[in-house]
PDB file of N, CA and C in Angstrom:
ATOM      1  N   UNK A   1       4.816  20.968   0.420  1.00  0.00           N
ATOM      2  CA  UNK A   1       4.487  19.835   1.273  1.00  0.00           C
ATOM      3  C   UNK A   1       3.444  18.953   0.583  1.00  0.00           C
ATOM      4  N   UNK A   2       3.639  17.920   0.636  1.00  0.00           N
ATOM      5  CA  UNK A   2       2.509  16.766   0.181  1.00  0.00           C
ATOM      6  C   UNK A   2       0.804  16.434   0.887  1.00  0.00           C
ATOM      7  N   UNK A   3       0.241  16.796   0.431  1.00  0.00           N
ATOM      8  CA  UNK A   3      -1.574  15.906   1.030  1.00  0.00           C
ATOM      9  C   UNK A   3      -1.600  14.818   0.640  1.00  0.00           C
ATOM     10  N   UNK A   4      -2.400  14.501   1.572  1.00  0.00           N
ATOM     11  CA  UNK A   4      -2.919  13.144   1.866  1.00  0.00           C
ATOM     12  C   UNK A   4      -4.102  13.846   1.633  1.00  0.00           C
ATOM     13  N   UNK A   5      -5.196  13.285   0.447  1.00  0.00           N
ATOM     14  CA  UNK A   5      -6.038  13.612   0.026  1.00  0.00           C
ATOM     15  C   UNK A   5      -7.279  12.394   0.679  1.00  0.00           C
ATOM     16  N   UNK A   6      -8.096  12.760   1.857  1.00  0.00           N
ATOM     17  CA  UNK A   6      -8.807  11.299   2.300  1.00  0.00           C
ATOM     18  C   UNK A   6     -10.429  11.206   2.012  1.00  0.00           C
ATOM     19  N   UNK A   7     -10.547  10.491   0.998  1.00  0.00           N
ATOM     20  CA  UNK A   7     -11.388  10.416  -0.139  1.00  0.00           C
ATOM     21  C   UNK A   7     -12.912  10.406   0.850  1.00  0.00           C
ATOM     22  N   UNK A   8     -13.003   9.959   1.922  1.00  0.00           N
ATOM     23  CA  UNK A   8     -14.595  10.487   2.664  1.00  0.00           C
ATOM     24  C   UNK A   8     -14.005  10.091   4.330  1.00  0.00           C
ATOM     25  N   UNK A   9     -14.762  11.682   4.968  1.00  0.00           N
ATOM     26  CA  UNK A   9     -14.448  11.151   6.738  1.00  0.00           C
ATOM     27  C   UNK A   9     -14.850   9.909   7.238  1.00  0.00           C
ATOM     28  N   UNK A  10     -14.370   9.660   7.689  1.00  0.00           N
ATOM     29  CA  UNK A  10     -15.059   8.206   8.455  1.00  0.00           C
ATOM     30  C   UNK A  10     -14.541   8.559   9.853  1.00  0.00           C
ATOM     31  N   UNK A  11     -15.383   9.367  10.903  1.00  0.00           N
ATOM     32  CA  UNK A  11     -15.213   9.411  12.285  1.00  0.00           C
ATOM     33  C   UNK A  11     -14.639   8.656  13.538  1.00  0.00           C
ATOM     34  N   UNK A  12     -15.352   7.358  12.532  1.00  0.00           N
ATOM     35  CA  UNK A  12     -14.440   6.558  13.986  1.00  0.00           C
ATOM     36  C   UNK A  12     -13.096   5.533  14.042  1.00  0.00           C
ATOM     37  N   UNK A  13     -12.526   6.278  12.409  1.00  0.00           N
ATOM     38  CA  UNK A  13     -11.195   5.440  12.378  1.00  0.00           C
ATOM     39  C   UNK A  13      -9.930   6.266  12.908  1.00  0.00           C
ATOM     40  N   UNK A  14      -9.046   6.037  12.753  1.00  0.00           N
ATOM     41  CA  UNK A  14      -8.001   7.121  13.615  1.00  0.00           C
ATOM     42  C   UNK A  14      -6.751   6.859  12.598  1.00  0.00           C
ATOM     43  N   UNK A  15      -6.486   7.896  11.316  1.00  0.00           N
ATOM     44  CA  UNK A  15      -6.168   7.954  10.551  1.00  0.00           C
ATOM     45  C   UNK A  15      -4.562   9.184  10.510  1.00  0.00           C
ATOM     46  N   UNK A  16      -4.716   8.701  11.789  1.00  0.00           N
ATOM     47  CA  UNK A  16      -3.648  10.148  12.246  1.00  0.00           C
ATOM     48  C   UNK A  16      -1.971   9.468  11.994  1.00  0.00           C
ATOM     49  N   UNK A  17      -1.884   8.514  11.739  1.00  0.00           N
ATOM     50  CA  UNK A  17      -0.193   7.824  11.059  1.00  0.00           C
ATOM     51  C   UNK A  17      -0.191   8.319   9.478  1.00  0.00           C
ATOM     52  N   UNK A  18      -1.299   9.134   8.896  1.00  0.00           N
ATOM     53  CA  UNK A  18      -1.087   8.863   7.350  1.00  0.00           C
ATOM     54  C   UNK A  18      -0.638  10.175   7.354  1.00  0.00           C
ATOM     55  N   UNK A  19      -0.283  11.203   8.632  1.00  0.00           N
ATOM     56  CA  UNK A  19      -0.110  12.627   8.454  1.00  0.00           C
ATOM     57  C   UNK A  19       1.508  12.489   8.268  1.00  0.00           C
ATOM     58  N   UNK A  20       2.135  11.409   8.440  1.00  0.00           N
ATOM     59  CA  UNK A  20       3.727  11.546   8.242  1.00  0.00           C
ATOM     60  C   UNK A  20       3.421  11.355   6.533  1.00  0.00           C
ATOM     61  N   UNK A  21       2.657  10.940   5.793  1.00  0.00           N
ATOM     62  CA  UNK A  21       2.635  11.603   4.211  1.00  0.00           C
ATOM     63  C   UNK A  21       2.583  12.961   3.776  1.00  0.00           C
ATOM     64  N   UNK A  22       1.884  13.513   4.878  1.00  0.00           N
ATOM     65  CA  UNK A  22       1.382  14.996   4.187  1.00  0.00           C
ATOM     66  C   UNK A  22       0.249  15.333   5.299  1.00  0.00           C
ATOM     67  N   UNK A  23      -0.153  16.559   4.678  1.00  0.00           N
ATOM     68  CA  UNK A  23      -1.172  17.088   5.362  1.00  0.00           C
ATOM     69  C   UNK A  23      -2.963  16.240   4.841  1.00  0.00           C
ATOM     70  N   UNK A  24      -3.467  16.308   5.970  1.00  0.00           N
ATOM     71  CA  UNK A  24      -4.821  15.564   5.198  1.00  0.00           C
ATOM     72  C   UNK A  24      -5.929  16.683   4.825  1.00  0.00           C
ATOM     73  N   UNK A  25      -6.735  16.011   4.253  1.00  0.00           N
ATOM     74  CA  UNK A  25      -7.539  16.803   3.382  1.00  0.00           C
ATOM     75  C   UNK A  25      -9.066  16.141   3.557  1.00  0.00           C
ATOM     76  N   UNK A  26      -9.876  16.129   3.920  1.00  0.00           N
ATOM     77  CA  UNK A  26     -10.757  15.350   3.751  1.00  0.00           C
ATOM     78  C   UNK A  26     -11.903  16.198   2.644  1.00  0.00           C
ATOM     79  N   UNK A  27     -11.656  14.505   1.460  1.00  0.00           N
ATOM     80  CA  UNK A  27     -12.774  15.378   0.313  1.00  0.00           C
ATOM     81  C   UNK A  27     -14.286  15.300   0.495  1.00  0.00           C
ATOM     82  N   UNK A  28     -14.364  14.472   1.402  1.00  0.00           N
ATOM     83  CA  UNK A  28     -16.358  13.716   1.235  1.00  0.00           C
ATOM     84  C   UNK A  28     -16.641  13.966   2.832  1.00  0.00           C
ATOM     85  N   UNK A  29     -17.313  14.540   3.174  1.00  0.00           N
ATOM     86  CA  UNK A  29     -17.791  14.321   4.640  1.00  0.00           C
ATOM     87  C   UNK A  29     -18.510  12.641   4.867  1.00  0.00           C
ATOM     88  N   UNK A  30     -19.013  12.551   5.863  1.00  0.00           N
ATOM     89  CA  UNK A  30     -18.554  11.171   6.415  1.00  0.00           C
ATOM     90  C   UNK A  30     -20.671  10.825   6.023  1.00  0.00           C
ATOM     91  N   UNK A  31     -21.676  11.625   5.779  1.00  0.00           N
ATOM     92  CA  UNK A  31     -22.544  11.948   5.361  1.00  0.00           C
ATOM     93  C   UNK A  31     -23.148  11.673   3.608  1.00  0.00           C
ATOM     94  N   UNK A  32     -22.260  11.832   3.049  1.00  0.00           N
ATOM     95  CA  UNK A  32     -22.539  11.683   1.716  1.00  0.00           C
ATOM     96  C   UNK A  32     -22.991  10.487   0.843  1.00  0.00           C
ATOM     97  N   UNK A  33     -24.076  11.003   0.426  1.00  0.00           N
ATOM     98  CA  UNK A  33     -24.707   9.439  -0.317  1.00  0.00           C
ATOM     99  C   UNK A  33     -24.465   9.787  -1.543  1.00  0.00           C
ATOM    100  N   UNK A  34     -23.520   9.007  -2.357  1.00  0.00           N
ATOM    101  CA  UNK A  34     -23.004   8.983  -4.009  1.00  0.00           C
ATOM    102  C   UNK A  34     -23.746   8.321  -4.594  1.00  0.00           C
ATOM    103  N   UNK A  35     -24.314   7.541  -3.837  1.00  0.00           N
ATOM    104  CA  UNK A  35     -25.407   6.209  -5.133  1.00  0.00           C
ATOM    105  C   UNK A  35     -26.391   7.125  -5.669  1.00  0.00           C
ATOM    106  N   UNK A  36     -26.966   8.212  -4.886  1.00  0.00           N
ATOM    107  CA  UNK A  36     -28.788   8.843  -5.396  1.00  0.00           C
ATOM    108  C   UNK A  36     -28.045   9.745  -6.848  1.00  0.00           C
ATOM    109  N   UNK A  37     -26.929  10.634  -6.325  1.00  0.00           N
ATOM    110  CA  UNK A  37     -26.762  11.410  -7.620  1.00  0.00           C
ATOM    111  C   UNK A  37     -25.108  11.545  -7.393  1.00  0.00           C
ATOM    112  N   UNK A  38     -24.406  11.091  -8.238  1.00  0.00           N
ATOM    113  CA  UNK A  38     -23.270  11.651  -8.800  1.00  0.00           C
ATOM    114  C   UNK A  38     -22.784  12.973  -8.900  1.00  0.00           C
ATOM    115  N   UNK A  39     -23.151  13.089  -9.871  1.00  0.00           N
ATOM    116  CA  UNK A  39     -23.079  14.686 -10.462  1.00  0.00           C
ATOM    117  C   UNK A  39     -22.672  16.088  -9.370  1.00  0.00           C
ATOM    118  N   UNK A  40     -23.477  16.149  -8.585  1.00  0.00           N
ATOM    119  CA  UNK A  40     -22.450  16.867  -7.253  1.00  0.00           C
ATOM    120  C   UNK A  40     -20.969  16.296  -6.517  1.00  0.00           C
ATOM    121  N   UNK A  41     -21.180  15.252  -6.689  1.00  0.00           N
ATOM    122  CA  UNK A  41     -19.804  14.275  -5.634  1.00  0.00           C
ATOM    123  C   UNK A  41     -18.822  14.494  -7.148  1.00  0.00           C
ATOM    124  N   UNK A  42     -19.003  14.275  -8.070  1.00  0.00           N
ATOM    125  CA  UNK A  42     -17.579  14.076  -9.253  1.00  0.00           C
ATOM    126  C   UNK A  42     -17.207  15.530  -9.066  1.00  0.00           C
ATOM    127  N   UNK A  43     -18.679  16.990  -9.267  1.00  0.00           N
ATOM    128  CA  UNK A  43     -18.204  18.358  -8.618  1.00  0.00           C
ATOM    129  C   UNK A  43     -17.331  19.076  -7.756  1.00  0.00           C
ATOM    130  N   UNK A  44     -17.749  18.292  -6.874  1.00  0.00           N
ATOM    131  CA  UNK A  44     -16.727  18.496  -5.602  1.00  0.00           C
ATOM    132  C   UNK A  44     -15.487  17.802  -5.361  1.00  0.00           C
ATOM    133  N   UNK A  45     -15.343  16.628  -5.824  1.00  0.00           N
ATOM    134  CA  UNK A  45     -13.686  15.689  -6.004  1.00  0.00           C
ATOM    135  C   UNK A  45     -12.863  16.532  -7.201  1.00  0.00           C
ATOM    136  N   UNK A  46     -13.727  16.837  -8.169  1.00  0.00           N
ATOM    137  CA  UNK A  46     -12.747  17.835  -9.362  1.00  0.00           C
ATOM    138  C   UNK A  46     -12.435  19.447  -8.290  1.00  0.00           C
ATOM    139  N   UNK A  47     -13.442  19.830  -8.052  1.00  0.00           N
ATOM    140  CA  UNK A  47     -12.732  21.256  -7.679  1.00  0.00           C
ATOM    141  C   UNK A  47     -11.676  20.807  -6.128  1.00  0.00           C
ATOM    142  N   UNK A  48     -11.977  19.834  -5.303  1.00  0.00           N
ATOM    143  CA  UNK A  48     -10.865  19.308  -4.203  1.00  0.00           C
ATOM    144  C   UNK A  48      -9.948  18.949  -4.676  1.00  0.00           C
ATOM    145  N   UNK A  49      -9.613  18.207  -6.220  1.00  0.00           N
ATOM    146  CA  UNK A  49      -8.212  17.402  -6.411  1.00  0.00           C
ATOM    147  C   UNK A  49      -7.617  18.467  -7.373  1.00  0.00           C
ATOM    148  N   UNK A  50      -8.380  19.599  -7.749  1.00  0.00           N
ATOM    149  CA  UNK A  50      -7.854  19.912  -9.077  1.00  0.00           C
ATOM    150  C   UNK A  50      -6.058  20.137  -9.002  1.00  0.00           C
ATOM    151  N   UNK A  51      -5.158  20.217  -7.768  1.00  0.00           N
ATOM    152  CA  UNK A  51      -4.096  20.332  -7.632  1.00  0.00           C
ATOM    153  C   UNK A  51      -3.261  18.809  -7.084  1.00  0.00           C
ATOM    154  N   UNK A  52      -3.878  18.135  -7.481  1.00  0.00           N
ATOM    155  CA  UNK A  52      -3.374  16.772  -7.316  1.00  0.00           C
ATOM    156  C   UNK A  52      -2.179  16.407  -8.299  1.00  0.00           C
ATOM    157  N   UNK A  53      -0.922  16.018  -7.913  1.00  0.00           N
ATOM    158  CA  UNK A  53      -0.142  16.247  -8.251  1.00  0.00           C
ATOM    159  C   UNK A  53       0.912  14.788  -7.899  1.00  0.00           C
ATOM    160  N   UNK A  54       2.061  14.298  -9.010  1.00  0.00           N
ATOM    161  CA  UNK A  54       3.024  13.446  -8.189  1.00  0.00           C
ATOM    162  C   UNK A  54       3.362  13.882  -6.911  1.00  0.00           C
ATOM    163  N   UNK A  55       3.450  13.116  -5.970  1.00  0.00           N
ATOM    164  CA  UNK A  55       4.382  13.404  -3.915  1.00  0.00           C
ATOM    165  C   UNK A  55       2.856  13.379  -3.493  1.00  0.00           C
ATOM    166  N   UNK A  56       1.747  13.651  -4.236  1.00  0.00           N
ATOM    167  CA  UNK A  56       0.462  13.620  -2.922  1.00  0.00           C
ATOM    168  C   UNK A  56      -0.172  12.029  -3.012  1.00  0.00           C
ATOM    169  N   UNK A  57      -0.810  11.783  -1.943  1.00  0.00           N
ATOM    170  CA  UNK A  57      -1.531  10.597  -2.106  1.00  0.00           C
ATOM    171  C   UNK A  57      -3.027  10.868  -1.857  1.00  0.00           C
ATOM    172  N   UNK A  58      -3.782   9.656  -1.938  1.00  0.00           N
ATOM    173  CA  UNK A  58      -5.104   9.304  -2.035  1.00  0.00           C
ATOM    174  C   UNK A  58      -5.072   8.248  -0.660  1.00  0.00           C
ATOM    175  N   UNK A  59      -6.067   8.424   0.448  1.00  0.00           N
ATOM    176  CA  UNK A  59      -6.003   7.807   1.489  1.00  0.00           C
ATOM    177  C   UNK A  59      -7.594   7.436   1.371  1.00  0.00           C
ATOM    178  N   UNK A  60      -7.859   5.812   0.867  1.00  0.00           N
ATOM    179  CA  UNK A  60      -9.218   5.450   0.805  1.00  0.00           C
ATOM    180  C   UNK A  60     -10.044   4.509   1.418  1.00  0.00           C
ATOM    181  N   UNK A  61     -10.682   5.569   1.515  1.00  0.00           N
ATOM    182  CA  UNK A  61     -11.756   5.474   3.158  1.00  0.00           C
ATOM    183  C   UNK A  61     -13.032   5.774   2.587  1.00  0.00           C
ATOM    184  N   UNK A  62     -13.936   5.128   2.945  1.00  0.00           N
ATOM    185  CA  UNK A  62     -15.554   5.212   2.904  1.00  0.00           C
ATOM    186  C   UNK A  62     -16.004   4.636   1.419  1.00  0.00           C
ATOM    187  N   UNK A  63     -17.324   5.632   1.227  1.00  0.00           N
ATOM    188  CA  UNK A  63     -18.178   4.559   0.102  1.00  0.00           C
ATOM    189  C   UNK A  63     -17.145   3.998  -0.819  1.00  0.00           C
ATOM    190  N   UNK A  64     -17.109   3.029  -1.175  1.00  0.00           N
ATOM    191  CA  UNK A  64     -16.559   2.744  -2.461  1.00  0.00           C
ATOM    192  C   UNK A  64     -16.687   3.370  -3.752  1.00  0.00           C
ATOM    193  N   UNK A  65     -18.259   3.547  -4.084  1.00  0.00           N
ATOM    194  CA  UNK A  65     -18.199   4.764  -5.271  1.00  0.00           C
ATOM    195  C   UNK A  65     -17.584   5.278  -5.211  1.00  0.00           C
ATOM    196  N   UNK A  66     -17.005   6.468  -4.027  1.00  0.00           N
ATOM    197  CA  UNK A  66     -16.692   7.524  -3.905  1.00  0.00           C
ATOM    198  C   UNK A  66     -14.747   7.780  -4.009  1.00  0.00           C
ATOM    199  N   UNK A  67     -14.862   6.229  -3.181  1.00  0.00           N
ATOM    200  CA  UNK A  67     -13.165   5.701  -3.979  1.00  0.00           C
ATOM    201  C   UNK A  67     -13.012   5.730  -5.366  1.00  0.00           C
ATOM    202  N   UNK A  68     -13.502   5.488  -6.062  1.00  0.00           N
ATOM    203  CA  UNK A  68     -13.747   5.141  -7.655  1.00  0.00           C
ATOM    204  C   UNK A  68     -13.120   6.352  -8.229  1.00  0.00           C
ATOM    205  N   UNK A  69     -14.311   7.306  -7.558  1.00  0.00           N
ATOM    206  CA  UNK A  69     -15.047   8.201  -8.603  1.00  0.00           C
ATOM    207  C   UNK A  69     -12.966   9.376  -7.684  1.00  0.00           C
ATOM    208  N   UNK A  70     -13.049   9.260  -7.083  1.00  0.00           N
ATOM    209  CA  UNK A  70     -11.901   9.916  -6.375  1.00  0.00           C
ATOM    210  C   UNK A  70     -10.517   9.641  -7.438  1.00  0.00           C
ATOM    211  N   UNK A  71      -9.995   8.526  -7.499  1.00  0.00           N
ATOM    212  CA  UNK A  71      -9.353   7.620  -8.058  1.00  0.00           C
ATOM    213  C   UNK A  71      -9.413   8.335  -9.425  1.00  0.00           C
ATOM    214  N   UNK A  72     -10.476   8.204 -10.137  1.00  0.00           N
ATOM    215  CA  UNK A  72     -10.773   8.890 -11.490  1.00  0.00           C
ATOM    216  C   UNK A  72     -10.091   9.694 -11.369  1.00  0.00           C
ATOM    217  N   UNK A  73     -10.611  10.853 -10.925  1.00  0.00           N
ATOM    218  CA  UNK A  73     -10.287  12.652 -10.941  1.00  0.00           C
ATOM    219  C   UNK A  73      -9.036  12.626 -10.653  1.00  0.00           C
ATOM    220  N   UNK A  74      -8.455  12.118  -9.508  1.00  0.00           N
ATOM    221  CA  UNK A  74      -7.066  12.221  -9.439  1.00  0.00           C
ATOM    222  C   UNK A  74      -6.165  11.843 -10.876  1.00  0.00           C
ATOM    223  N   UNK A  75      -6.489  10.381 -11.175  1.00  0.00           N
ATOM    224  CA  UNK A  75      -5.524  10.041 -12.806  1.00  0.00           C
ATOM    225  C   UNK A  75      -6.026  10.829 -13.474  1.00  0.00           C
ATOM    226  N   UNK A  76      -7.019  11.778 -13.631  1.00  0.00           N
ATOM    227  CA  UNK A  76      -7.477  12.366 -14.730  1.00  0.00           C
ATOM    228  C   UNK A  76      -6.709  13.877 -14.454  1.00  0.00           C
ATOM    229  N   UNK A  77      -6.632  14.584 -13.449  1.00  0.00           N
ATOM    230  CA  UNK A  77      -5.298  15.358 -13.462  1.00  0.00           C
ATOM    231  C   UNK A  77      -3.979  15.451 -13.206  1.00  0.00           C
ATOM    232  N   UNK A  78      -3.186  13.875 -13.387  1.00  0.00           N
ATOM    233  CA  UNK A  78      -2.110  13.941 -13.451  1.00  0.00           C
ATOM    234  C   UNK A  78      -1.713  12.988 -14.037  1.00  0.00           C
ATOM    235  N   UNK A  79      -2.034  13.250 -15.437  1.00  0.00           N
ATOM    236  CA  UNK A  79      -1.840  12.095 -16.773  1.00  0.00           C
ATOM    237  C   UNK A  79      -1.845  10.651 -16.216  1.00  0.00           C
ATOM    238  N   UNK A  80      -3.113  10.076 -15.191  1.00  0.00           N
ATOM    239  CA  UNK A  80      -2.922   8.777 -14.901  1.00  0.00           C
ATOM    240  C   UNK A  80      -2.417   8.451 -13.647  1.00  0.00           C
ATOM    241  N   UNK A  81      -1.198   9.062 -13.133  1.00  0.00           N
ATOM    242  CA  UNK A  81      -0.483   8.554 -11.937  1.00  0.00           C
ATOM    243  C   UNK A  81      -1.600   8.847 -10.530  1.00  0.00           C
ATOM    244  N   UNK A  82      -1.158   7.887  -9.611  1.00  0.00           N
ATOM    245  CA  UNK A  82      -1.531   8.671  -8.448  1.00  0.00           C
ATOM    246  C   UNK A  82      -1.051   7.309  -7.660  1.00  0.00           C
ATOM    247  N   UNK A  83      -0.766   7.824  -6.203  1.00  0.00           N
ATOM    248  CA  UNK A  83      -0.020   7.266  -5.444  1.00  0.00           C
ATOM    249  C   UNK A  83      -1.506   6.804  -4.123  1.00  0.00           C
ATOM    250  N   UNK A  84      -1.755   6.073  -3.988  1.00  0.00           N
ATOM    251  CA  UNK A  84      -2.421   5.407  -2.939  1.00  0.00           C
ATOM    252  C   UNK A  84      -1.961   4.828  -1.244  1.00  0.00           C
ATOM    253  N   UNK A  85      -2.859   5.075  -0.570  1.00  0.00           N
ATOM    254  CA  UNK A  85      -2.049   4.537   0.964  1.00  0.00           C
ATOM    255  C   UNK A  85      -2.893   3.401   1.374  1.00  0.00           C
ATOM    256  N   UNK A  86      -2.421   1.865   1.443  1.00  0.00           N
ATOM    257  CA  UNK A  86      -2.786   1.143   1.681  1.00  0.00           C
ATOM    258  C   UNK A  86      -2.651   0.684   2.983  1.00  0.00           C
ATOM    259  N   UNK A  87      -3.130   0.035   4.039  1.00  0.00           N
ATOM    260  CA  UNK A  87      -3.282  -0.120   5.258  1.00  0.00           C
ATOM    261  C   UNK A  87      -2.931  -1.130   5.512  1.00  0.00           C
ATOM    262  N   UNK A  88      -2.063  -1.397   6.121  1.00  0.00           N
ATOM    263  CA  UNK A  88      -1.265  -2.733   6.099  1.00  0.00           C
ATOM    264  C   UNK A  88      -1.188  -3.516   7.368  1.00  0.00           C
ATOM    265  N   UNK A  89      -2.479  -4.042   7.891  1.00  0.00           N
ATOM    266  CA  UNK A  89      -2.339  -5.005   9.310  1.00  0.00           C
ATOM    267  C   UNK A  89      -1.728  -5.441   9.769  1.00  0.00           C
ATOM    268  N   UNK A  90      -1.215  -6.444   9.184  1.00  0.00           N
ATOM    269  CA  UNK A  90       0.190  -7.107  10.033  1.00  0.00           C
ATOM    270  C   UNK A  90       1.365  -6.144  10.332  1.00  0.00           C
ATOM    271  N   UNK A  91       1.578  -5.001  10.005  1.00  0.00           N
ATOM    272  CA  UNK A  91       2.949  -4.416   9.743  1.00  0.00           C
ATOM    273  C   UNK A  91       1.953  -2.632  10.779  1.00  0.00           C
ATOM    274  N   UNK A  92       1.023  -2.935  10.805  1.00  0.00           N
ATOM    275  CA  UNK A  92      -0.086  -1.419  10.821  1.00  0.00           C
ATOM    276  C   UNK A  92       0.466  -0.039  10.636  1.00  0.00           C
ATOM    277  N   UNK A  93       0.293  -0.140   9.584  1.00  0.00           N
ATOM    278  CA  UNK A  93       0.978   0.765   8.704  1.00  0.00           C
ATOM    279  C   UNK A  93       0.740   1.277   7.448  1.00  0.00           C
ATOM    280  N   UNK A  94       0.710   2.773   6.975  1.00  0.00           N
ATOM    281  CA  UNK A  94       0.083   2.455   5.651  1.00  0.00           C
ATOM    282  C   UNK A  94       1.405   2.656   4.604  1.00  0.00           C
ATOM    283  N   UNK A  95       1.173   2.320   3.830  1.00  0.00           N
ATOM    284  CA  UNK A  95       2.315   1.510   2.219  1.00  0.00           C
ATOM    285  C   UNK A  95       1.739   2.522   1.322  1.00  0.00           C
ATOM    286  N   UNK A  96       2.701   2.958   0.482  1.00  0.00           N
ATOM    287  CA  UNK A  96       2.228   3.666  -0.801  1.00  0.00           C
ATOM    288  C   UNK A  96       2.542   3.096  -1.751  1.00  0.00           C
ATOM    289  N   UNK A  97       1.115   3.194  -2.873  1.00  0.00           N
ATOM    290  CA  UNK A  97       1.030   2.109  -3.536  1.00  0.00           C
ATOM    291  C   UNK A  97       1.394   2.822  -5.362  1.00  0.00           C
ATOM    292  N   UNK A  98       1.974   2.950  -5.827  1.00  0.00           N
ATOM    293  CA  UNK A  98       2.124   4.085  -7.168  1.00  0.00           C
ATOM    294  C   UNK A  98       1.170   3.478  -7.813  1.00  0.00           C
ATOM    295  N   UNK A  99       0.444   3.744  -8.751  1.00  0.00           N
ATOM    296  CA  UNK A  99      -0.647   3.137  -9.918  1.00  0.00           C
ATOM    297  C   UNK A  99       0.159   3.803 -11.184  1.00  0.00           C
ATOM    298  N   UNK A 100       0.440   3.694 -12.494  1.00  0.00           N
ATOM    299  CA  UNK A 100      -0.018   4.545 -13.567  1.00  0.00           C
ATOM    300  C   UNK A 100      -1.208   3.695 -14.741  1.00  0.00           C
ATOM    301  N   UNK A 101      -2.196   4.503 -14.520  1.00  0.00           N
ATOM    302  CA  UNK A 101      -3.721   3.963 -15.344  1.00  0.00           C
ATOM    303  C   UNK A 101      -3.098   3.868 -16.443  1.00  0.00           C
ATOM    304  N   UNK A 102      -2.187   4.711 -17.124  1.00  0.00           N
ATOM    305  CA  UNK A 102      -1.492   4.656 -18.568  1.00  0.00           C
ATOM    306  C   UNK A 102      -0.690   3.727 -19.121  1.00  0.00           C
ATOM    307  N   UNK A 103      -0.504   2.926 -17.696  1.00  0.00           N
ATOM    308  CA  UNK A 103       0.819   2.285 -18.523  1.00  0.00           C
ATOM    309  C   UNK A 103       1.975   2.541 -19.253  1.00  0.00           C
ATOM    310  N   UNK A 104       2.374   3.680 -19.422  1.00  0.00           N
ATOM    311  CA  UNK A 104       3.231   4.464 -20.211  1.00  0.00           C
ATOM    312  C   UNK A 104       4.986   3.211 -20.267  1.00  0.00           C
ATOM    313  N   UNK A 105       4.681   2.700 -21.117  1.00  0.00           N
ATOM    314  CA  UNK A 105       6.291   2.307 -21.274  1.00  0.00           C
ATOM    315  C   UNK A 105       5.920   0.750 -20.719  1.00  0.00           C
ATOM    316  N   UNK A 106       5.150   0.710 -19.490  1.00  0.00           N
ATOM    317  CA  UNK A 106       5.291  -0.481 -18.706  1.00  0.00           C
ATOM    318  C   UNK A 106       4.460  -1.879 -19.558  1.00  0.00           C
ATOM    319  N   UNK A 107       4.853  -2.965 -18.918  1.00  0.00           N
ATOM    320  CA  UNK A 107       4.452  -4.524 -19.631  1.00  0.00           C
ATOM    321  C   UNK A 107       4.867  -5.188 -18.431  1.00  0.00           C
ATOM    322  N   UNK A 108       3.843  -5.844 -18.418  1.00  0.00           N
ATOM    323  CA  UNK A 108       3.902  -7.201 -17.685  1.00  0.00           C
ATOM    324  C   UNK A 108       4.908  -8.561 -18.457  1.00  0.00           C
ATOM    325  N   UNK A 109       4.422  -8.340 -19.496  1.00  0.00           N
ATOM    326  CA  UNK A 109       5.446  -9.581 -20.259  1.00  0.00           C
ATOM    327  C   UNK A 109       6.766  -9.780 -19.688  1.00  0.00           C
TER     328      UNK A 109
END
């Protein structure tokens, strides 16, 4: 089965349509300050994603660092790819968004 990997809680959104992706996961409690020190938060996103895999997504919510630094770890264990859920207002709905950081093959030209 696929996770929905949701990069920090945020309590008062209602994130319960992204469970037809997968099961959720929440990596960051809704508490966490990434700006003072890093170094624990990249800790804890590597040992949460280390099974991040093509079919799972990234559902991003809260600090922005923490999107970043999430984002990272994920392309960094699965040669680059990772699939994102974007939130889509007019339609309210979330969209999966494929990324590959690698570019492998691909061109804009």
């Amino acid at each position: 089965m696929s996770k929905v990997y949701v990069v920090q809680e945020m309590p008062n959104h209602d994130i319960a349509s992204a469970m037809k992706f997968g099961e959720l996961q929440v990596l960051l409690p809704s508490n966490t300050q990434v700006a003072f020190s890093t170094a624990p938060v990249v800790r804890r996103l590597r040992n949460k994603l280390r099974e991040y895999k093509d079919g799972d997504y990234l559902l991003l919510t809260g600090d922005p660092v923490a999107i970043g630094l999430a984002c990272s770890v994920a392309a960094l264990y699965n040669s680059g790819r990772m699939t994102l859920l974007k939130w889509d207002r007019r339609e309210r709905m979330y969209i999966p968004v494929k990324v590959d950081v690698t570019q492998n093959g691909e061109s804009d030209d």
